[in-house]
C-alpha atoms as a PDB file:
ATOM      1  CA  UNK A   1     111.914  18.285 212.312  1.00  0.00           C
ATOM      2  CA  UNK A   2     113.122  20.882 213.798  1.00  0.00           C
ATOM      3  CA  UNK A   3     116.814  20.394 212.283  1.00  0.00           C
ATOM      4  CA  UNK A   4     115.462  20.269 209.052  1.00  0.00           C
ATOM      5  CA  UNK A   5     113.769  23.390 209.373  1.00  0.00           C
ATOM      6  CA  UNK A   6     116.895  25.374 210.530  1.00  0.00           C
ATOM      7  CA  UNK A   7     118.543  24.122 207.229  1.00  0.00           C
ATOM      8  CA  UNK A   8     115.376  24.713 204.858  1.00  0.00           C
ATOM      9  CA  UNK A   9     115.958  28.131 206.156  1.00  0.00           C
ATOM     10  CA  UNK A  10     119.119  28.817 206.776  1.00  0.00           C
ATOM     11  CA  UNK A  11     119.104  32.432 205.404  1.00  0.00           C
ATOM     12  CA  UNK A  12     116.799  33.317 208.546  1.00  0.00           C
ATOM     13  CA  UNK A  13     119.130  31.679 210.603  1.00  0.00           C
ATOM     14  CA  UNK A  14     122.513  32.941 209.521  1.00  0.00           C
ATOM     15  CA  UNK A  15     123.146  36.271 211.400  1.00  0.00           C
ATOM     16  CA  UNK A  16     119.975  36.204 212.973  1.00  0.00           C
ATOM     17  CA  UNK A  17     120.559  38.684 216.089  1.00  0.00           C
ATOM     18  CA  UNK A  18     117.335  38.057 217.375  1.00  0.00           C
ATOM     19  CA  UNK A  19     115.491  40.987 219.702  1.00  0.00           C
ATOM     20  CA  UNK A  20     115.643  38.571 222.529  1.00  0.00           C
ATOM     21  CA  UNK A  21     119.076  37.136 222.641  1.00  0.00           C
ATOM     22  CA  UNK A  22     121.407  39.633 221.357  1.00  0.00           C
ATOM     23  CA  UNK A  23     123.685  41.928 222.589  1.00  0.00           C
ATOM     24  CA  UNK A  24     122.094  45.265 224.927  1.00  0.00           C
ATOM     25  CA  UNK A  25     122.549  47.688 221.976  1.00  0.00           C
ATOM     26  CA  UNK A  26     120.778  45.122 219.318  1.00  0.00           C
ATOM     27  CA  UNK A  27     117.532  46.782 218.367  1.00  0.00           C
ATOM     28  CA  UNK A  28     117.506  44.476 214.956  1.00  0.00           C
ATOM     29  CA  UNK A  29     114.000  42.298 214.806  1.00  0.00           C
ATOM     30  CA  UNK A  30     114.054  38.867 212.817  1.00  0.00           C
ATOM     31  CA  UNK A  31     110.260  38.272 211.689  1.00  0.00           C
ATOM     32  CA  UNK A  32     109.180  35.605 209.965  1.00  0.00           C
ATOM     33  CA  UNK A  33     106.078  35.884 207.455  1.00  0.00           C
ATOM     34  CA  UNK A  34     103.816  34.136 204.718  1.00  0.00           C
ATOM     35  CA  UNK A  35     103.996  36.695 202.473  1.00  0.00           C
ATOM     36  CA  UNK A  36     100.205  37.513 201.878  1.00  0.00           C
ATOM     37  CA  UNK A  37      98.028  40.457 201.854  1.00  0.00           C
ATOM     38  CA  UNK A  38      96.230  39.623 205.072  1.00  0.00           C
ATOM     39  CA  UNK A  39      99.746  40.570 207.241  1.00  0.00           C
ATOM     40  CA  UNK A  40      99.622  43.979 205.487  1.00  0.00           C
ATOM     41  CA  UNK A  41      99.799  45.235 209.231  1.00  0.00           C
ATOM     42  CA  UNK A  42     103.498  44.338 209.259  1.00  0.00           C
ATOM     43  CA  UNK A  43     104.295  45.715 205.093  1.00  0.00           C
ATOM     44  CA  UNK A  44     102.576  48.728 206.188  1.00  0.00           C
ATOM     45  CA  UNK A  45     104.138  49.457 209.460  1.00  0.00           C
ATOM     46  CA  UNK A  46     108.099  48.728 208.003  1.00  0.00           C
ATOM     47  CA  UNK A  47     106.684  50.480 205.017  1.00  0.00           C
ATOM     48  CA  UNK A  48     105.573  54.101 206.858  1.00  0.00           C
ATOM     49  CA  UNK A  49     108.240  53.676 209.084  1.00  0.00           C
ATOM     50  CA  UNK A  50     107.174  52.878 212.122  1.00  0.00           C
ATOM     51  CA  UNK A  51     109.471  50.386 213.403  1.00  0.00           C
ATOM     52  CA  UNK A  52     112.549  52.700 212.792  1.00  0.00           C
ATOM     53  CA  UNK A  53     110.995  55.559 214.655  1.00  0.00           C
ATOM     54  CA  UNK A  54     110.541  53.012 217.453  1.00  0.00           C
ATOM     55  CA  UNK A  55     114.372  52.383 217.152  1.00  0.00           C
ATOM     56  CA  UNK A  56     113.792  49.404 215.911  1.00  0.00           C
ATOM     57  CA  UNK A  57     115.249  47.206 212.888  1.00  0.00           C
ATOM     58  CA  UNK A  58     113.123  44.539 211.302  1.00  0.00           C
ATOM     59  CA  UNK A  59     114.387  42.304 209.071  1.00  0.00           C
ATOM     60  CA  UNK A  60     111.260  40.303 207.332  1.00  0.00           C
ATOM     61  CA  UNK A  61     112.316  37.027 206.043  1.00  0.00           C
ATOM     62  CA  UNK A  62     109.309  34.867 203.493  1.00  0.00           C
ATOM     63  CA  UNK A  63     108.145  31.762 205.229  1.00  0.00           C
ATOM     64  CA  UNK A  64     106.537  29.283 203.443  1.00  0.00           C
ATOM     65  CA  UNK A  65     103.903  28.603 206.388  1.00  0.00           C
ATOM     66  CA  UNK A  66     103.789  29.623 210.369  1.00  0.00           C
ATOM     67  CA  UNK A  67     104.462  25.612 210.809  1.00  0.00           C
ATOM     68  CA  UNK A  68     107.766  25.590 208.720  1.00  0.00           C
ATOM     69  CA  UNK A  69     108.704  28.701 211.204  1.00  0.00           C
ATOM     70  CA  UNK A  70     107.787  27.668 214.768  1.00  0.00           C
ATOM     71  CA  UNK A  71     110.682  25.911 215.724  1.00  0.00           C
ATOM     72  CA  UNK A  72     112.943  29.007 214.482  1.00  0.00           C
ATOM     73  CA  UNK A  73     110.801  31.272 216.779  1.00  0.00           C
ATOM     74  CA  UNK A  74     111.388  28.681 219.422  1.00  0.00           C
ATOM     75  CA  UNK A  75     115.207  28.823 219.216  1.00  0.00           C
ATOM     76  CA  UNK A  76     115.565  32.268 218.900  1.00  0.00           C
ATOM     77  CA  UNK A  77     116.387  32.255 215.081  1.00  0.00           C
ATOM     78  CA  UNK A  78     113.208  34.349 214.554  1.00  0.00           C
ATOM     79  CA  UNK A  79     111.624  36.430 217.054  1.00  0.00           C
ATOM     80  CA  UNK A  80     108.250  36.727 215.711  1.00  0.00           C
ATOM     81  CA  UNK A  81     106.171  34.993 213.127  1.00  0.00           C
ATOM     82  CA  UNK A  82     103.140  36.210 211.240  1.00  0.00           C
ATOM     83  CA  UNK A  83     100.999  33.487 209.985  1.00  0.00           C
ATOM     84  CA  UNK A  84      98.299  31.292 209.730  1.00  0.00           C
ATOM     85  CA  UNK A  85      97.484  28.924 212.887  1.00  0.00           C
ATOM     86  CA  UNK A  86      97.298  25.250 212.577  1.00  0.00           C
ATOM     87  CA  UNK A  87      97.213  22.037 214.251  1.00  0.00           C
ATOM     88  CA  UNK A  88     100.593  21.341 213.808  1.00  0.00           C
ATOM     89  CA  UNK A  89     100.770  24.504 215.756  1.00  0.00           C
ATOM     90  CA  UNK A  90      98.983  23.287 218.737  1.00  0.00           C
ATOM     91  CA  UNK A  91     101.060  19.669 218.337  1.00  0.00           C
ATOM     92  CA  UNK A  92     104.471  22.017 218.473  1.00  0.00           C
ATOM     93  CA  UNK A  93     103.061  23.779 221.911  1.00  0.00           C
ATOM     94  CA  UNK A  94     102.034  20.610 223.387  1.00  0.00           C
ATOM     95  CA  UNK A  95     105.400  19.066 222.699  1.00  0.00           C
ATOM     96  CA  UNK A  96     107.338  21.848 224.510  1.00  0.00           C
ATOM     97  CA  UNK A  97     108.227  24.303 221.712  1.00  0.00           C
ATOM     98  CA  UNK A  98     108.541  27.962 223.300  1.00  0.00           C
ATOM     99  CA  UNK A  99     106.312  30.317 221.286  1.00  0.00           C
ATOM    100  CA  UNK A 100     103.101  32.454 222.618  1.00  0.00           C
ATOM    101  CA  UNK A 101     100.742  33.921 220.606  1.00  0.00           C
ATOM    102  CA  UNK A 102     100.716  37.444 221.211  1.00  0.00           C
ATOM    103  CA  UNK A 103      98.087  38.927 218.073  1.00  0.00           C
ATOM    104  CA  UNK A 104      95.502  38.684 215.808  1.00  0.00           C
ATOM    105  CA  UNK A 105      96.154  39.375 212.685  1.00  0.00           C
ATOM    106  CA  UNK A 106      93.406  39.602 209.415  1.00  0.00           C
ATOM    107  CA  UNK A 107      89.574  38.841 211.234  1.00  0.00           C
ATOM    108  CA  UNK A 108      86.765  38.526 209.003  1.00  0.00           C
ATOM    109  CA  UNK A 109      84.230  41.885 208.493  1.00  0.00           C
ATOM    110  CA  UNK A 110      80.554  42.094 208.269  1.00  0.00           C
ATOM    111  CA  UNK A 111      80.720  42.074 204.325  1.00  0.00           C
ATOM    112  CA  UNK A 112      78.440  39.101 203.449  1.00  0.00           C
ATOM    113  CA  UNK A 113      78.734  39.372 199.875  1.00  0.00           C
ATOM    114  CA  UNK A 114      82.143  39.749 199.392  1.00  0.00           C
ATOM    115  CA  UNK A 115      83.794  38.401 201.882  1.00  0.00           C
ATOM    116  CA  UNK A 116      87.970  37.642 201.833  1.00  0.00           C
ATOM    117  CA  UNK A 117      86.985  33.979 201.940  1.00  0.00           C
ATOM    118  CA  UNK A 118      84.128  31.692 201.824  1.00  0.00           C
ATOM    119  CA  UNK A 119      82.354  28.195 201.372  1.00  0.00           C
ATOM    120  CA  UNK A 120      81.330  27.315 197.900  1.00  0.00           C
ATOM    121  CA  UNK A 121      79.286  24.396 196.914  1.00  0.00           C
ATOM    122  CA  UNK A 122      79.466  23.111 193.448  1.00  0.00           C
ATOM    123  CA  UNK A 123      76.593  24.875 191.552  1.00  0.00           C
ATOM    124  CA  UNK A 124      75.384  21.553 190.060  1.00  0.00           C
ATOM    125  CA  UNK A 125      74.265  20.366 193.282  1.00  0.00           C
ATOM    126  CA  UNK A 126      72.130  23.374 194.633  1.00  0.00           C
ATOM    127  CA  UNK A 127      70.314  23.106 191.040  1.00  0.00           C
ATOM    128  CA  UNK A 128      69.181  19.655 191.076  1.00  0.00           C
ATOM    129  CA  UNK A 129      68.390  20.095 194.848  1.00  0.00           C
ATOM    130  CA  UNK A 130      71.104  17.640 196.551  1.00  0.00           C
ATOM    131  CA  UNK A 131      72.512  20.363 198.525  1.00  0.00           C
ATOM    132  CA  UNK A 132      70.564  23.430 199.842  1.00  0.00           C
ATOM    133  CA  UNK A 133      72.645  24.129 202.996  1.00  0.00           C
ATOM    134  CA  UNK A 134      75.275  23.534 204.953  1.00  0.00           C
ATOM    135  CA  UNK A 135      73.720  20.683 206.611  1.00  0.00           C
ATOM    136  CA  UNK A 136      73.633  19.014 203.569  1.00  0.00           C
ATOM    137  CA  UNK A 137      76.863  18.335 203.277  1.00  0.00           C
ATOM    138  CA  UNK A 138      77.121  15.393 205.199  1.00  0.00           C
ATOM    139  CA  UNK A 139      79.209  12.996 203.724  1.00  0.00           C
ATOM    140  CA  UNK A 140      80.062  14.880 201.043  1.00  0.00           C
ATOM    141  CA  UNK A 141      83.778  15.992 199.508  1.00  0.00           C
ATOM    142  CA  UNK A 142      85.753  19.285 200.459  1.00  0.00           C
ATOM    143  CA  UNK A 143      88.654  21.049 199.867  1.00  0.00           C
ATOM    144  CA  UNK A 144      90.457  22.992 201.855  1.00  0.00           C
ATOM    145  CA  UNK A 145      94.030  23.961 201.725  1.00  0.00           C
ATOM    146  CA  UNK A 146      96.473  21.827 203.967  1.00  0.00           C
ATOM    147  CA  UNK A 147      93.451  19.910 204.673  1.00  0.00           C
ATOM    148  CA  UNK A 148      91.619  18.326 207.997  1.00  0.00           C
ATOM    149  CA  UNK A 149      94.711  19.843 210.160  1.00  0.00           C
ATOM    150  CA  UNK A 150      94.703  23.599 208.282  1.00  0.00           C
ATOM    151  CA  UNK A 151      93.166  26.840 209.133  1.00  0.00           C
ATOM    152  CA  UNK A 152      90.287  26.419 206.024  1.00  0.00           C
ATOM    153  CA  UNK A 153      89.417  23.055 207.704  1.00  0.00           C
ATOM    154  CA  UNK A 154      88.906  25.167 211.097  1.00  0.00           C
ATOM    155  CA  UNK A 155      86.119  27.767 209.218  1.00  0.00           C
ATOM    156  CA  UNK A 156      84.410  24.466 207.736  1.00  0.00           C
ATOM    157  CA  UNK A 157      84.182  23.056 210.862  1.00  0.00           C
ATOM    158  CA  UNK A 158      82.398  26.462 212.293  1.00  0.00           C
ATOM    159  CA  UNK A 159      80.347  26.356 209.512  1.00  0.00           C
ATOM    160  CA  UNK A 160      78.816  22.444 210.140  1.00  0.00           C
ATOM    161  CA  UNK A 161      78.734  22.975 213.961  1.00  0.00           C
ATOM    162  CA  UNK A 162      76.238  25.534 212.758  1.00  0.00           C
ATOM    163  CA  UNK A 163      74.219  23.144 210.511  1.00  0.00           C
ATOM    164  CA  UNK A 164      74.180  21.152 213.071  1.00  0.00           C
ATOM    165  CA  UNK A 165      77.332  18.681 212.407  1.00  0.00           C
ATOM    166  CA  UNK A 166      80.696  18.331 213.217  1.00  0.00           C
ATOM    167  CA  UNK A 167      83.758  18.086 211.189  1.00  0.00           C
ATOM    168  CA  UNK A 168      83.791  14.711 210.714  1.00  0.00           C
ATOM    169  CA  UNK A 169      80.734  14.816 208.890  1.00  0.00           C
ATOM    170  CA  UNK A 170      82.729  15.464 205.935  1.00  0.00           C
ATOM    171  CA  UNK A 171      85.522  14.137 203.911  1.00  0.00           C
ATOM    172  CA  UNK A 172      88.960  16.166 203.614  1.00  0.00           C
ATOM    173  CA  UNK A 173      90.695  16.914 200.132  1.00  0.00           C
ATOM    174  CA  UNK A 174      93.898  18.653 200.526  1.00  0.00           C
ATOM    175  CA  UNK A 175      93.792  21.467 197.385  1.00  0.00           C
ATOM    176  CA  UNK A 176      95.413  24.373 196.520  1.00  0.00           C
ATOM    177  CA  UNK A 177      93.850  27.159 196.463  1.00  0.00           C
ATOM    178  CA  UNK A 178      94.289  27.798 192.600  1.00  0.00           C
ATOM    179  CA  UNK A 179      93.386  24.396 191.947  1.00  0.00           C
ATOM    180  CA  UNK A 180      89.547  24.178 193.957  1.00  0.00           C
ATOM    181  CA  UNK A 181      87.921  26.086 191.006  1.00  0.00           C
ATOM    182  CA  UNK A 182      88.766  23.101 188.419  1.00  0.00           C
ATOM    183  CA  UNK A 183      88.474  20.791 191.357  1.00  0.00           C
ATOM    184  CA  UNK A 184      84.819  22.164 191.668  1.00  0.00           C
ATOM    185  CA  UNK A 185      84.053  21.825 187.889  1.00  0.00           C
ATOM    186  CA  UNK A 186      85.162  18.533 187.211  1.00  0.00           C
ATOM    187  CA  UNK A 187      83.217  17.277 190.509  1.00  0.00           C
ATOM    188  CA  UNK A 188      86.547  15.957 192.205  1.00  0.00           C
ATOM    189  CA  UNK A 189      84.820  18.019 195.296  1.00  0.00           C
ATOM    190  CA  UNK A 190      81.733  19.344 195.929  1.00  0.00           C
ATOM    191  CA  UNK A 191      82.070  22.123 198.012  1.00  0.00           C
ATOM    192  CA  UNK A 192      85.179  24.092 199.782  1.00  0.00           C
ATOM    193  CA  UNK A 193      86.458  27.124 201.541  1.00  0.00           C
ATOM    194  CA  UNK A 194      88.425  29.508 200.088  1.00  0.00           C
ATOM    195  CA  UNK A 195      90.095  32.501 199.749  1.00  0.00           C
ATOM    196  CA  UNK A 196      89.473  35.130 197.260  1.00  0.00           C
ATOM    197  CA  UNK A 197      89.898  35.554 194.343  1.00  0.00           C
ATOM    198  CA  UNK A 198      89.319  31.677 193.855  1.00  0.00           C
ATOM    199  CA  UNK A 199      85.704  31.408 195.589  1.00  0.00           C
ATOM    200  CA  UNK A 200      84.758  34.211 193.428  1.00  0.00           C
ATOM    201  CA  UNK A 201      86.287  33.267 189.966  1.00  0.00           C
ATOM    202  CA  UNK A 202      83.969  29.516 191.035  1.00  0.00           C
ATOM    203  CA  UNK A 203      81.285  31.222 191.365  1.00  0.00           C
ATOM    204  CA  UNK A 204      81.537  34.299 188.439  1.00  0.00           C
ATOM    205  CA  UNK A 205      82.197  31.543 185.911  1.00  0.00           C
ATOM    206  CA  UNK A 206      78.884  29.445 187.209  1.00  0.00           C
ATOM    207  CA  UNK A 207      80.543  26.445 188.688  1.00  0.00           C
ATOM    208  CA  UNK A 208      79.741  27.196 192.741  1.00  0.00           C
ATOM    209  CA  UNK A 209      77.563  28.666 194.815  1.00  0.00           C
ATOM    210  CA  UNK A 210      79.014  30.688 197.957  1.00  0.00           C
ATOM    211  CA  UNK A 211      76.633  29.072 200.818  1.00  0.00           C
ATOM    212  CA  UNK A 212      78.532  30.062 204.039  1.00  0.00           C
ATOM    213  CA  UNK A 213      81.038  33.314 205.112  1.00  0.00           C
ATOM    214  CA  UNK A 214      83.063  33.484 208.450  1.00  0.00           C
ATOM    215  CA  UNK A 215      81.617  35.356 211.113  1.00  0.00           C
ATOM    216  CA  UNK A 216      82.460  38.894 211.555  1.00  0.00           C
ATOM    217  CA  UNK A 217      85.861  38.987 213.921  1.00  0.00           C
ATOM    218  CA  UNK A 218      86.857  35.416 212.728  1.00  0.00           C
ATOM    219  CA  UNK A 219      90.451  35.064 212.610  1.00  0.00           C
ATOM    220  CA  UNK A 220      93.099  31.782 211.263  1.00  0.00           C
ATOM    221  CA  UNK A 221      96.124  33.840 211.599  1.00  0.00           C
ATOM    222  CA  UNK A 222      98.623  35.861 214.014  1.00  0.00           C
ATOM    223  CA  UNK A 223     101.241  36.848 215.469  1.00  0.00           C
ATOM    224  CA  UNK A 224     103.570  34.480 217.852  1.00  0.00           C
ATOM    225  CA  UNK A 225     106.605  35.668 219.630  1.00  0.00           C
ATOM    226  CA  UNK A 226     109.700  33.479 220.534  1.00  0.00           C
ATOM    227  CA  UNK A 227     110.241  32.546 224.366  1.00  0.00           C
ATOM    228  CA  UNK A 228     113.281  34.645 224.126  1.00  0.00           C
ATOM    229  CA  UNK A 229     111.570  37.940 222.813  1.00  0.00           C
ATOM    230  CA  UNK A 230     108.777  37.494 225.043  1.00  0.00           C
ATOM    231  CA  UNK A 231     110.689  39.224 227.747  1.00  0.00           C
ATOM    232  CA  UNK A 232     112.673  41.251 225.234  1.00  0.00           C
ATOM    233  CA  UNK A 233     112.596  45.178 226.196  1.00  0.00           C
ATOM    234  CA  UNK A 234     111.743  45.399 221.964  1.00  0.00           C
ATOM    235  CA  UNK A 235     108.385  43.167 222.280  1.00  0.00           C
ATOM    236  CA  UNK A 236     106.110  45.726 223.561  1.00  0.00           C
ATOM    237  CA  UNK A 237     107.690  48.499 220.601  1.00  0.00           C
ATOM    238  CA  UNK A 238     107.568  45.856 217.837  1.00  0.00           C
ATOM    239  CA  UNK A 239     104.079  45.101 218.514  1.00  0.00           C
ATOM    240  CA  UNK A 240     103.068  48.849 219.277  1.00  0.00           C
ATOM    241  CA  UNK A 241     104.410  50.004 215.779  1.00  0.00           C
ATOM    242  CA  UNK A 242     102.862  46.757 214.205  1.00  0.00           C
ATOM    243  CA  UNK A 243      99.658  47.602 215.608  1.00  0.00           C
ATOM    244  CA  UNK A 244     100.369  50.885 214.679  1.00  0.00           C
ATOM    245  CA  UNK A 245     100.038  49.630 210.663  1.00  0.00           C
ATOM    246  CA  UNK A 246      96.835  47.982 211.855  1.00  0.00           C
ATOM    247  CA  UNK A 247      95.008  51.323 212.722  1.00  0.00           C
ATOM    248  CA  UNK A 248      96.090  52.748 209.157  1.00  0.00           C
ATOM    249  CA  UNK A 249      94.057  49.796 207.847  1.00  0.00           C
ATOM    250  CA  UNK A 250      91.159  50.425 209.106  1.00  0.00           C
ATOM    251  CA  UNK A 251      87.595  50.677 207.040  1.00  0.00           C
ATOM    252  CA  UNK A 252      88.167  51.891 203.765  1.00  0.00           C
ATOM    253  CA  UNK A 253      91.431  53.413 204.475  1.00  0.00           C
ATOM    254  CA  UNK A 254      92.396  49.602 203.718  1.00  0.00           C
ATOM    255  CA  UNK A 255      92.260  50.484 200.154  1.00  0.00           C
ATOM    256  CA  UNK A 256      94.122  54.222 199.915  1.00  0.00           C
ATOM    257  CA  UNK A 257      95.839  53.965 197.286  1.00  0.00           C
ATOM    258  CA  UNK A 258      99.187  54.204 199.562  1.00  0.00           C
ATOM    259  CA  UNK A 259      98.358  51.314 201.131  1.00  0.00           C
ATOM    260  CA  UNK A 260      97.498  49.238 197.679  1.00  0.00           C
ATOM    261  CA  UNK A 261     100.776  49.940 196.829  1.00  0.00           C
ATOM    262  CA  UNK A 262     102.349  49.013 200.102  1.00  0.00           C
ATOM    263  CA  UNK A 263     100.964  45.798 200.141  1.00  0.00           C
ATOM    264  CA  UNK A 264     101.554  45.034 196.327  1.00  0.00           C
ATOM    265  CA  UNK A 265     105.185  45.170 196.701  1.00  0.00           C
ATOM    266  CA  UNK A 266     105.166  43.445 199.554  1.00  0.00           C
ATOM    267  CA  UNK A 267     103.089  40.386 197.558  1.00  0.00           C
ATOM    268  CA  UNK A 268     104.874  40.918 194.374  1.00  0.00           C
ATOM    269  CA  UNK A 269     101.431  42.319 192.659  1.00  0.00           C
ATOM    270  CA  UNK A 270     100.220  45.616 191.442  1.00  0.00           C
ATOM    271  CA  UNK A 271      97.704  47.936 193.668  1.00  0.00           C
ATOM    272  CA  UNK A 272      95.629  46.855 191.020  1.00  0.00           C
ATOM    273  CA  UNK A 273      95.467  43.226 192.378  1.00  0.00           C
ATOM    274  CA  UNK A 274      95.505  43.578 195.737  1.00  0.00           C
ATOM    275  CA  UNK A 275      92.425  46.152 195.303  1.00  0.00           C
ATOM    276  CA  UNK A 276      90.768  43.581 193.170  1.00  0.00           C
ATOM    277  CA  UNK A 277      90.245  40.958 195.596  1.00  0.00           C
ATOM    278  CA  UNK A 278      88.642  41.497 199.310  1.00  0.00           C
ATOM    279  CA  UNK A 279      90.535  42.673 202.271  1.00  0.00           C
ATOM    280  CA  UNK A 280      90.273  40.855 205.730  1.00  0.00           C
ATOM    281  CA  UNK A 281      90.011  43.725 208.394  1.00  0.00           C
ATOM    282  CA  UNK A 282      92.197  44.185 211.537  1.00  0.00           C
ATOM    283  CA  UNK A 283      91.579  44.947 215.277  1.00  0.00           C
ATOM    284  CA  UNK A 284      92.799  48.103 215.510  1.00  0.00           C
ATOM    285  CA  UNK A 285      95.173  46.407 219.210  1.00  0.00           C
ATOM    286  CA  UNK A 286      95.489  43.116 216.734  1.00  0.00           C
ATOM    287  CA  UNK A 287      94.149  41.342 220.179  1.00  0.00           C
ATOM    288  CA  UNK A 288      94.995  37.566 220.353  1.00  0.00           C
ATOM    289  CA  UNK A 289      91.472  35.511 220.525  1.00  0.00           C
ATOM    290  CA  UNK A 290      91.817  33.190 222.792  1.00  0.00           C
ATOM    291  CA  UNK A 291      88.088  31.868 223.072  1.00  0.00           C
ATOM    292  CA  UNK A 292      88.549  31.240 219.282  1.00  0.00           C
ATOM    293  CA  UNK A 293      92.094  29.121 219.424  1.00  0.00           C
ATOM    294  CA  UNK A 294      90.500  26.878 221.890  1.00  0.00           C
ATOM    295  CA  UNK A 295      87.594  26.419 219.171  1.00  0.00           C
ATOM    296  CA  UNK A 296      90.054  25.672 216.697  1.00  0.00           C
ATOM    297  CA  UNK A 297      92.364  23.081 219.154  1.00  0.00           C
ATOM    298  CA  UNK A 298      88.520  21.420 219.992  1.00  0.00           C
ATOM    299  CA  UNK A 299      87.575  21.075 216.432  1.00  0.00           C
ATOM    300  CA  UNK A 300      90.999  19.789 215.197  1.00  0.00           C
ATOM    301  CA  UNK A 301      91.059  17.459 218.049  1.00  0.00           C
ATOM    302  CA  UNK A 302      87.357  16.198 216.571  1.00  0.00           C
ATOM    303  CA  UNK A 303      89.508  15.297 213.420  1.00  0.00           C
ATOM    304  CA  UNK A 304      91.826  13.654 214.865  1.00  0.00           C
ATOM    305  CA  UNK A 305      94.562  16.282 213.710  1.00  0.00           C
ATOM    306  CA  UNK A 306      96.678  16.464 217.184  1.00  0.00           C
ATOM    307  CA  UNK A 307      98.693  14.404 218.664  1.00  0.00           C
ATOM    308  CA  UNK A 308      97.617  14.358 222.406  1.00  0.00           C
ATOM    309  CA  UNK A 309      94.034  14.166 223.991  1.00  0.00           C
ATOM    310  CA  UNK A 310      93.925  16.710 226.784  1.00  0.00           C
ATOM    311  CA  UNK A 311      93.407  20.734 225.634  1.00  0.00           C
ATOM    312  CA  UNK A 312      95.809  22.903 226.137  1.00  0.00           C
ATOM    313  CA  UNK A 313      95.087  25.666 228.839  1.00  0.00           C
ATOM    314  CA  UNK A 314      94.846  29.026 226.851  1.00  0.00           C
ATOM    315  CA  UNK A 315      97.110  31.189 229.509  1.00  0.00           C
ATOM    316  CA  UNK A 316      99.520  28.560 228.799  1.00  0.00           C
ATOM    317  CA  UNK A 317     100.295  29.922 224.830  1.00  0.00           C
ATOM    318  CA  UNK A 318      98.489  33.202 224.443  1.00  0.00           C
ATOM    319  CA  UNK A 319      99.875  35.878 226.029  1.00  0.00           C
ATOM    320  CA  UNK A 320      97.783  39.243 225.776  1.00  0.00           C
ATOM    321  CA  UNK A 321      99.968  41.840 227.510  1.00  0.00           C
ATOM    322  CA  UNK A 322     101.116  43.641 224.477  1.00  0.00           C
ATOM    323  CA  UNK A 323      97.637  44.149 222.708  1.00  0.00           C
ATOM    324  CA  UNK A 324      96.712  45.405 226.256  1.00  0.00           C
ATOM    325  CA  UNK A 325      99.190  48.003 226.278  1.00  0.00           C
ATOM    326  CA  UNK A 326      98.820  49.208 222.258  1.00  0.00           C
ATOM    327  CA  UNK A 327      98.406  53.271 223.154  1.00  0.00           C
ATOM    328  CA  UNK A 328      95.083  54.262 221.802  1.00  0.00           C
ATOM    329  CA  UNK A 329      93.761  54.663 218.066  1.00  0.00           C
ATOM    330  CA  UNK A 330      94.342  58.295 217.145  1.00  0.00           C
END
């Protein structure tokens, strides 16, 4: 696999001086991202120039997911990877794969109503009374993208340990996000989790409900650092200045209109877009959760999504000496 992976992404590989292996004088960065609104911490930070007035030079190469990128941040092709967690994640750790995860990045905020993502139940079914909570959706069909082993899986599973279930109380369908909405009307699922804007185009047009949000300081996603650049002299400045773009995003100042733009070009869309759909929030240190990865490694072990029985120790993968030493908002 991981052969495969250095070839799929050769460009990040070619050249790649890599914070942790290169020569003393080599203050270049390789980062690896999924090139979505909720790393704006990273566009924001190479954007305002942080990094360089660390003396630092980041080169951000597009990953397609954090799993396609592991084994590059393993090998020292990449140094650092921003992106959603998985179980593949957890199988890659467990299998000897030399990557810590250092951050948090986009945690859900106390905005009920319109929240970055959500669970949606097909409208048709809370009208004729089959489904009036979460508990009710035992047995039922849901999407979620990358399915039983992916990061939306994880939030559905929160949600139906709170109703009472677990996650195999429900049937997987793997979805794209831009394809749940139809999925929804045509009653090929009846309920998922989703980001915006798809939950909210469901429900606008009259074909969900939104039943369930994530808890306030939920996270799927963050940052993991290479072996190599672990004890790299540049870790502690990368993730300073990175954390750095975090504090610019806090509250409303998430939405400036500096920052629209920022992470619009960063997502190939206008301010417009990005300010048009919900925001996650940030810890202001971008703190790695540890209590919540070993949630996510129980829940996907529930599924049957890893591929070994015992759980992981969380000192073993999550390293939280960089958020510790982030100097102080302001």
């Amino acid at each position: 696999m991981a052969a495969v992976l250095l070839t799929a992404l050769g460009v990040a590989a070619c050249g790649a001086g890599g914070g942790g292996g290169g020569a003393d004088d080599d203050r270049t960065v390789e980062v690896g991202v999924v090139q979505l609104p909720i790393f704006a911490p990273l566009f924001v930070a190479q954007a305002k120039g942080y990094f360089a007035e660390a003396g630092l030079t980041v080169n951000v190469q597009n990953v397609k997911s954090g799993q396609d990128a592991i084994p590059l941040a393993a090998s020292g092709k990449l140094d650092a990877v921003l992106a959603g967690f998985s179980a593949g994640m957890f199988s890659a750790i467990d299998s000897g794969l030399d990557v810590k995860v250092v951050g948090s990045m986009g945690v859900a905020d106390a905005d009920k109503e319109k929240p970055a993502s959500a669970l949606v139940v097909r409208k048709a079914l809370v009208d004729d009374g089959s489904i009036s909570s979460v508990a009710d959706l035992k047995g039922r069909k849901v999407g979620a993208l990358g399915g039983a082993g992916a990061t939306s899986a994880f939030f559905v599973g929160l949600a139906l340990e709170e109703a009472g279930l677990t996650i195999n109380d429900v049937e997987f369908v793997q979805l794209s996000s831009p394809d749940i909405p139809t999925a929804l009307q045509t009653g090929g699922i009846d309920a998922a989790f989703v980001s915006a804007p798809f939950w909210n185009l469901a429900v606008d047009d009259g074909t969900a409900v939104k039943m369930w949000s994530s808890p306030e300081g939920t996270s799927g996603t963050g940052t993991l650092y290479g072996g190599q650049f672990v004890e790299s002299p540049l870790a502690q400045p990368f993730f300073d200045a990175l954390a750095r773009g975090a504090q610019d995003l806090q509250g409303d100042a998430r939405y400036s209109q500096e920052n629209l733009t920022i992470i619009g070009e960063a997502t190939d869309q206008t301010p417009e877009q990005v300010a048009s759909v919900p925001l996650y929030a940030w810890l202001p240190d971008l703190a790695p959760l540890p209590e919540q990865l070993s949630t996510m490694e129980r829940i996907w072990m529930q599924v049957g999504a890893l591929e070994y029985e015992s759980p992981i120790q969380p000192d073993q993968y999550v390293d939280t000496r960089f958020a510790d030493q982030v100097p102080p908002q302001g």
